[in-house]
Protein backbone atom coordinates (compact mmCIF):
# COMPACT_ATOMS: atom_id res chain seq x y z
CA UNK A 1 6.90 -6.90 30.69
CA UNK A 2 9.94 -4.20 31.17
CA UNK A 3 9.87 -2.02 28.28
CA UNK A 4 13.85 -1.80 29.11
CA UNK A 5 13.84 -5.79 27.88
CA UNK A 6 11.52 -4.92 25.09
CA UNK A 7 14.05 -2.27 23.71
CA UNK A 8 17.08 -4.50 24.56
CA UNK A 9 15.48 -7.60 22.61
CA UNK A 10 14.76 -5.11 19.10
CA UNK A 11 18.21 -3.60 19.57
CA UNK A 12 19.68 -6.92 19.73
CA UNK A 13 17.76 -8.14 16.70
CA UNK A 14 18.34 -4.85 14.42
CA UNK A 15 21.61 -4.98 15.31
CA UNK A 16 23.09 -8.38 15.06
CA UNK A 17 25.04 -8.72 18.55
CA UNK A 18 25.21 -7.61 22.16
CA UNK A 19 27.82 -5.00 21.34
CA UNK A 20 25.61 -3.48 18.29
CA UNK A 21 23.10 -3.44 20.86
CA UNK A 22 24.81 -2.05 23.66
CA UNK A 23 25.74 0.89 20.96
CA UNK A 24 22.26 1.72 19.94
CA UNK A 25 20.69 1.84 23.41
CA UNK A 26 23.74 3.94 24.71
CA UNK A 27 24.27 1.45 27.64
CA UNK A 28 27.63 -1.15 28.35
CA UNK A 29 27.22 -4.54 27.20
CA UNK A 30 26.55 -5.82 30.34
CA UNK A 31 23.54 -3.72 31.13
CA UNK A 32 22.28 -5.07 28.22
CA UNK A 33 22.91 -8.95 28.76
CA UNK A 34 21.40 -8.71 32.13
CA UNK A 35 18.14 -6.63 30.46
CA UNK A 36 17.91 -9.82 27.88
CA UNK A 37 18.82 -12.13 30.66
CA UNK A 38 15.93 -10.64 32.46
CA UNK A 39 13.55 -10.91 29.57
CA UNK A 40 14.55 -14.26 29.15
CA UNK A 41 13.33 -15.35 32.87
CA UNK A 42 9.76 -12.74 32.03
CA UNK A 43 8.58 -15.05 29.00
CA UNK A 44 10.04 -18.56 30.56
CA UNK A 45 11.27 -19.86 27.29
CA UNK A 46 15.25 -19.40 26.31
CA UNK A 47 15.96 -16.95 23.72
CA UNK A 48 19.01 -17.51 22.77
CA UNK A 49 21.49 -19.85 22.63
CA UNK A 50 25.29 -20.22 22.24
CA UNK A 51 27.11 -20.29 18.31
CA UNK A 52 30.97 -20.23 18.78
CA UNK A 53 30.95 -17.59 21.68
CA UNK A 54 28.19 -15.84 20.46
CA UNK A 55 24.10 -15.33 20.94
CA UNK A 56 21.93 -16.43 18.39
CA UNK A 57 18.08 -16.02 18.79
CA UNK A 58 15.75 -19.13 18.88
CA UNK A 59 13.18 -19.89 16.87
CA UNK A 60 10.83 -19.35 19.71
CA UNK A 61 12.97 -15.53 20.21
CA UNK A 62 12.16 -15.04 16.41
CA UNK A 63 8.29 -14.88 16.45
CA UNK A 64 8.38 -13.67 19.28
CA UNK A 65 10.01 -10.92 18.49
CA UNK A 66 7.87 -10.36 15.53
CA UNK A 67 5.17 -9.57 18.03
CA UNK A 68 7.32 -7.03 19.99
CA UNK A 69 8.53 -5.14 17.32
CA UNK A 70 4.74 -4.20 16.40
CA UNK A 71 4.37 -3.11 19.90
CA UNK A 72 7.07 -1.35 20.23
CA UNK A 73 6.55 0.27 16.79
CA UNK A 74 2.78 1.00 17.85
CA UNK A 75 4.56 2.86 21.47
CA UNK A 76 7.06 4.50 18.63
CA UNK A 77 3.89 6.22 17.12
CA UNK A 78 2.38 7.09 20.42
CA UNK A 79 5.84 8.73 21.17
CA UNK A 80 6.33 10.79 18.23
CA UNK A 81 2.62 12.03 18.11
CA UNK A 82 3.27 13.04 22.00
CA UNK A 83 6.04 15.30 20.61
CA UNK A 84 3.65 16.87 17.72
CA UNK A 85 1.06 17.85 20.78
CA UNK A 86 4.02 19.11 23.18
CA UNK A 87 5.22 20.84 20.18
CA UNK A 88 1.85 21.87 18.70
CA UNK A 89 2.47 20.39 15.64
CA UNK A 90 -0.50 19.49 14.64
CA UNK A 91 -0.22 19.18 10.85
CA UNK A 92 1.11 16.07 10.27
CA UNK A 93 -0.78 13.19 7.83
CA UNK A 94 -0.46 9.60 8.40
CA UNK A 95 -1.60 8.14 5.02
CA UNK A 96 -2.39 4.70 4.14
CA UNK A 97 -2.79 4.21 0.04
CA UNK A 98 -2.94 1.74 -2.72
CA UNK A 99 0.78 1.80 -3.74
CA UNK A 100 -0.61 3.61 -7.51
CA UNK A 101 -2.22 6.60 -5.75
CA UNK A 102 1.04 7.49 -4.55
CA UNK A 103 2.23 8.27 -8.09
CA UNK A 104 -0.93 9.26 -9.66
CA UNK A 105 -2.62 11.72 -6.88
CA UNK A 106 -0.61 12.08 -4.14
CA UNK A 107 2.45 13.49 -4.74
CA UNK A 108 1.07 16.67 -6.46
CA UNK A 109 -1.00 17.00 -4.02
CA UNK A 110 1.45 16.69 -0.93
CA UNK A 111 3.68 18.89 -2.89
CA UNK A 112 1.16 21.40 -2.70
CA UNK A 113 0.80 21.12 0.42
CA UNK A 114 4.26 21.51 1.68
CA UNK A 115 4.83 24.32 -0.21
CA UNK A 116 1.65 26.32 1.13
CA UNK A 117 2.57 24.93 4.85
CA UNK A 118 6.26 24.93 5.51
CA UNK A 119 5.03 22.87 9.05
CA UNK A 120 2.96 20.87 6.86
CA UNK A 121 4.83 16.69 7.70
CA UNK A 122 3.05 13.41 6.33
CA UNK A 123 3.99 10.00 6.62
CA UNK A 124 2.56 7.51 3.73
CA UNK A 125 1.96 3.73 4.13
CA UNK A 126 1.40 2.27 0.68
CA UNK A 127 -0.66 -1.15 0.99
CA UNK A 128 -3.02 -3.23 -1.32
CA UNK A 129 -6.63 -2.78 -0.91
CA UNK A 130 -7.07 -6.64 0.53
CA UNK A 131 -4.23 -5.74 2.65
CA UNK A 132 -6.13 -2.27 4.09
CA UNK A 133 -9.22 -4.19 4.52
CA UNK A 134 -7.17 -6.73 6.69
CA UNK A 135 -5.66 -4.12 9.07
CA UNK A 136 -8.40 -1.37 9.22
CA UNK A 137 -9.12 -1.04 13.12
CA UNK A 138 -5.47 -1.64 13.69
CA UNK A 139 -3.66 0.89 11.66
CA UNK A 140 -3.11 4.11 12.66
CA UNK A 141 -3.38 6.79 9.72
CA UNK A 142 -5.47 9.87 9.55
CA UNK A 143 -6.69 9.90 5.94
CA UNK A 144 -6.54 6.60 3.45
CA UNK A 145 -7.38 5.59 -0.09
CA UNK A 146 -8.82 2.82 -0.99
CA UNK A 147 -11.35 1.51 -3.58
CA UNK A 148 -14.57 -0.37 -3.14
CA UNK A 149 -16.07 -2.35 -1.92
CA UNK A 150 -14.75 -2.18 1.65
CA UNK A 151 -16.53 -3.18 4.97
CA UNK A 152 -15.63 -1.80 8.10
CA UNK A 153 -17.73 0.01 11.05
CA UNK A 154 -14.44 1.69 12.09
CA UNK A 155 -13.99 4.66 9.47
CA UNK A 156 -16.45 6.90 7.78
CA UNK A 157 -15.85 6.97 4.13
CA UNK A 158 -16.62 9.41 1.49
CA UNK A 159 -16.36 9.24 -2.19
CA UNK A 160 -13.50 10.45 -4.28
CA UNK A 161 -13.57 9.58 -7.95
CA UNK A 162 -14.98 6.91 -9.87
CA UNK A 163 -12.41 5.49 -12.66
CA UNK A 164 -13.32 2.81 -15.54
CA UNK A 165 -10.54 0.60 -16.06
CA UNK A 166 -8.76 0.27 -19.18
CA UNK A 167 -6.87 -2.14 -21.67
CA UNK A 168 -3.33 -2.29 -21.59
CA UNK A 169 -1.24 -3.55 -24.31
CA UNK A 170 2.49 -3.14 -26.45
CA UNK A 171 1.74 -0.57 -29.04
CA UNK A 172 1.96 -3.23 -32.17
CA UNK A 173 -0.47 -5.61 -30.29
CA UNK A 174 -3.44 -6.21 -33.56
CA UNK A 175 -6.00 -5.06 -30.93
CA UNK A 176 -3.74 -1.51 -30.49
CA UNK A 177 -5.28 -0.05 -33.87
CA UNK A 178 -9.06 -0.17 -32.11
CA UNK A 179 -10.34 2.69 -30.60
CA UNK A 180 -11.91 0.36 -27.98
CA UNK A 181 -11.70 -3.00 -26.67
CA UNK A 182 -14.95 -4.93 -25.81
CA UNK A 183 -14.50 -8.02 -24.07
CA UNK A 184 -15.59 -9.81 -27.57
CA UNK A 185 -12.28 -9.01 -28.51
CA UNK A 186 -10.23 -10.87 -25.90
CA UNK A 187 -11.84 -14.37 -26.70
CA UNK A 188 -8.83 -16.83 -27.00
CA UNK A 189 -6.63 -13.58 -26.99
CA UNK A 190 -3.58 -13.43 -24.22
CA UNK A 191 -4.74 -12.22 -20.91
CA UNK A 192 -2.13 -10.91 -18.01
CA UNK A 193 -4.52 -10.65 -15.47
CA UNK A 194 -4.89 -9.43 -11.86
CA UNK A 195 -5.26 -11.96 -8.90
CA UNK A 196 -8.78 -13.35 -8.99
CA UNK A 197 -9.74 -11.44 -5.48
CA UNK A 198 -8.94 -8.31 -6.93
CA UNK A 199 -12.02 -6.08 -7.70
CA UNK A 200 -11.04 -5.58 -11.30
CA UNK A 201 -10.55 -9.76 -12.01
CA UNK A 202 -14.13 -10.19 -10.88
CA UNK A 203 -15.59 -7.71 -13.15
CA UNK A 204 -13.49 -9.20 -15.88
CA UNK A 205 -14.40 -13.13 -14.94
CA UNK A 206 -18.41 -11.80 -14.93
CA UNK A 207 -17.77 -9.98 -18.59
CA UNK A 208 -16.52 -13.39 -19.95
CA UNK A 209 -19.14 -15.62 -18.09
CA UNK A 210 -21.97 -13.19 -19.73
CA UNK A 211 -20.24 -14.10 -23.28
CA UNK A 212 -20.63 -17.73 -22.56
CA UNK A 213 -16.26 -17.80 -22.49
CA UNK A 214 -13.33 -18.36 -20.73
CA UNK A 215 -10.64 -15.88 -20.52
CA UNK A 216 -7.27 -17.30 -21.71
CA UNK A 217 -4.92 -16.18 -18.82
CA UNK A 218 -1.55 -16.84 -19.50
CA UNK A 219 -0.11 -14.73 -16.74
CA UNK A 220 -1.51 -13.72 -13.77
CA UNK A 221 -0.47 -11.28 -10.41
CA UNK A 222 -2.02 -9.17 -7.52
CA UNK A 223 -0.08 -5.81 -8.27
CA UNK A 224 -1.57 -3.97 -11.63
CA UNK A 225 1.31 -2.13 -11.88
CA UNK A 226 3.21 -5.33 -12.71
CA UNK A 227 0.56 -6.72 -14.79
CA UNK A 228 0.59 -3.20 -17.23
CA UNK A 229 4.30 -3.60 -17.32
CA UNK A 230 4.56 -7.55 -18.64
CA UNK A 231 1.61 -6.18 -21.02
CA UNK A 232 3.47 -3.30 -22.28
CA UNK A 233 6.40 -6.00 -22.74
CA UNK A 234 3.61 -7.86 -25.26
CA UNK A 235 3.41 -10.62 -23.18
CA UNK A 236 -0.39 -10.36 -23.53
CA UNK A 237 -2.98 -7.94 -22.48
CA UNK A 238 -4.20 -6.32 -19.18
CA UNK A 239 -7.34 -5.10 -18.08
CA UNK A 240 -6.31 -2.59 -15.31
CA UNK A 241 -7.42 0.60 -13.10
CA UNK A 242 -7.25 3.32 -15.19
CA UNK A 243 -5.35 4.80 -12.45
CA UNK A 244 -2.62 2.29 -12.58
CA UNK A 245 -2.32 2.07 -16.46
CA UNK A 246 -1.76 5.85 -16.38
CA UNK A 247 0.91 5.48 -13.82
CA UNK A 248 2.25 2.71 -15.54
CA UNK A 249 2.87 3.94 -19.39
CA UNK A 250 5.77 3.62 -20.67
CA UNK A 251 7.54 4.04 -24.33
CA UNK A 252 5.70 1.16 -26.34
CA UNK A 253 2.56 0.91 -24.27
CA UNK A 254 -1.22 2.02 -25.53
CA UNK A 255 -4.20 2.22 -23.47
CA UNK A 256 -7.92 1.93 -24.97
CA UNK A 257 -11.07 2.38 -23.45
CA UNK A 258 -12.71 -1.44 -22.43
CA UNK A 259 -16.11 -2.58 -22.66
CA UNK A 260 -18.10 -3.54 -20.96
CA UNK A 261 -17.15 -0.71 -18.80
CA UNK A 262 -15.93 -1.37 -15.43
CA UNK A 263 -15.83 1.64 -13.03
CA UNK A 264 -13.80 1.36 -9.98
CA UNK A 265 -15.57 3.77 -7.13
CA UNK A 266 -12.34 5.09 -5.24
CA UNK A 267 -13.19 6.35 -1.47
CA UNK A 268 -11.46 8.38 1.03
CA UNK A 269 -11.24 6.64 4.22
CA UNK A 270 -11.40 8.54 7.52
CA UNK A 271 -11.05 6.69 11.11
CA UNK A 272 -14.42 7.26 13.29
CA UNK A 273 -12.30 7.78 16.29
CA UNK A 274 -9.83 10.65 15.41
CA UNK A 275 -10.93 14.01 14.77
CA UNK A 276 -10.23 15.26 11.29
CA UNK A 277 -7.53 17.88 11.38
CA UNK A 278 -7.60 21.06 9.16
CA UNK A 279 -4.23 19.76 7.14
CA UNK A 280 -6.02 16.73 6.58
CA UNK A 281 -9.38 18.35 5.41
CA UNK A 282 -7.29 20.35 3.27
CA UNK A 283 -5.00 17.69 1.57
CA UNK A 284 -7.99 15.24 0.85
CA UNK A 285 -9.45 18.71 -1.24
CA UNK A 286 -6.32 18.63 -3.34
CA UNK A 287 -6.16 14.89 -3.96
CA UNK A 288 -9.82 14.82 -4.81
CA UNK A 289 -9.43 17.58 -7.42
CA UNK A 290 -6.40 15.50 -8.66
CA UNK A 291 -8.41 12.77 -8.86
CA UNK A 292 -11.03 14.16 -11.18
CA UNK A 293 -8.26 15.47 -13.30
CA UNK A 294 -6.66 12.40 -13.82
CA UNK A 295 -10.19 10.47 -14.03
CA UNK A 296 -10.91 11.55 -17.25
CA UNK A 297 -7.28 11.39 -18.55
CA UNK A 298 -7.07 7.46 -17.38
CA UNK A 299 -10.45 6.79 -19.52
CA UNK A 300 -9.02 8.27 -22.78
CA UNK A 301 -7.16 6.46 -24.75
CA UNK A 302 -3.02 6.49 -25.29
CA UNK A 303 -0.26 5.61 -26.26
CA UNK A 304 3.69 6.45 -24.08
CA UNK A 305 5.79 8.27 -26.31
């Protein structure tokens, strides 16, 4: 297809309008109706039609387009990383993260970085672990963060930390004046648990089947972060990545140790088909000595001031 029509159709869609359009690409508005016109005649299904006197996309324009604007944000990469050769910049990250590491390990570490290496550029895309798993092979990212289990014959992986995960609870919650929490604990107690795919949900579902119980789950999400915060609210309590509970203490929240422990075996993922550059050798160093820093805090047990 013409890229031209490509660029016209996201420029139309970003911007609302033929005129909005006309203004980002830099041409008149009729060089841009005839580029959409053009399109329209490439895929053989309309794309628009008429609301008083002006275009609105079709359904059929719609998913298509959601298709194009990957592509075109895919050629967008391919562009800029042109300009880092041609320029010989060749110390910029792409990261892709759980949305926690970001706050626990990687901004020291990238801070670091930028201030040994003025040239030193990253760009971070935070995603769930199901949600890396899901687009491994189709990302494109340099170094990425993850935890296990993960299976993929597209990146090489090496480990990073191991973390146990951790109760989470208001700080007047009866089970707050324990130095521990074993699962024993939790029978019939308030749960706000993680999503039952989630790596630590299945550890905690096997701790309660070995008791011979149910867990009483009276709230449940796929983002830990959330699930710390409604427990630190005394809606109930969390079992989360130590990682995340760290990250997520605030004034009135307490953390304790959890038995049966549960250790959560974070990796650093590298893709098998891009040589590893010597910015990205040296900013997985700093994040894995951040790591084992905050390892052993996230296993100790506190309470937010």
């Amino acid at each position: 297809m013409n890229l031209k029509g490509l660029e016209a159709l996201r420029a139309f869609m970003e911007g609302g309008s033929v005129n909005a359009a006309a203004d980002r690409l830099h041409r008149t508005q009729p060089q841009v109706s005839r580029l959409l016109a053009a399109l329209e005649d490439e895929v053989r299904f309309p794309l628009f039609t008429r609301k008083n006197r002006r275009l609105v996309p079709t359904q059929e324009a719609r998913e298509f387009y959601a298709h194009v604007e990957h592509a075109l944000h895919t050629l967008d990469e391919a562009m800029y990383a042109a300009e880092r050769v041609r320029d010989k910049q060749r110390r910029h990250v792409r990261i892709l993260t759980a949305p926690n590491v970001t706050d626990a390990l990687l901004a020291d570490a990238i801070a670091v970085m930028t201030e040994e290496d003025p040239g030193f550029t990253a760009s971070i895309d935070s995603r769930s672990r199901l949600d890396i798993e899901i687009w491994l092979g189709r990302e494109q990212f340099d170094l990425g963060i993850t935890v296990l289990p993960l299976d993929s014959d597209v990146i090489d992986v090496e480990p990073m930390v191991n973390v146990c995960a951790v109760a989470v609870m208001r700080h007047d919650h009866p089970l707050a004046r324990k130095d521990h929490v074993h699962v024993t604990d939790l029978v019939d107690v308030r749960l706000v648990a993680n999503a039952p795919r989630t790596v630590v949900r299945q550890h905690v579902d096997a701790a309660f089947r070995k008791i011979g119980r149910l867990p009483n789950i009276r709230l449940e999400t796929p983002n830990g972060q959330v699930a710390c915060e409604l427990a630190g609210r005394g809606l109930g309590v969390a079992i989360a990545d130590g990682f995340v509970a760290r990250s997520s203490l605030k004034p009135g929240m307490v953390i304790r140790p959890f038995t049966p422990s549960i250790e959560l075996r974070y990796v650093f993922i590298f893709p098998k088909w891009l040589p590893r550059s010597r910015s990205v050798n040296q900013l997985a160093s700093l994040i894995r000595e951040a790591a084992r820093q905050q390892g052993g805090e996230a296993v100790t047990s506190g309470q937010a001031p």
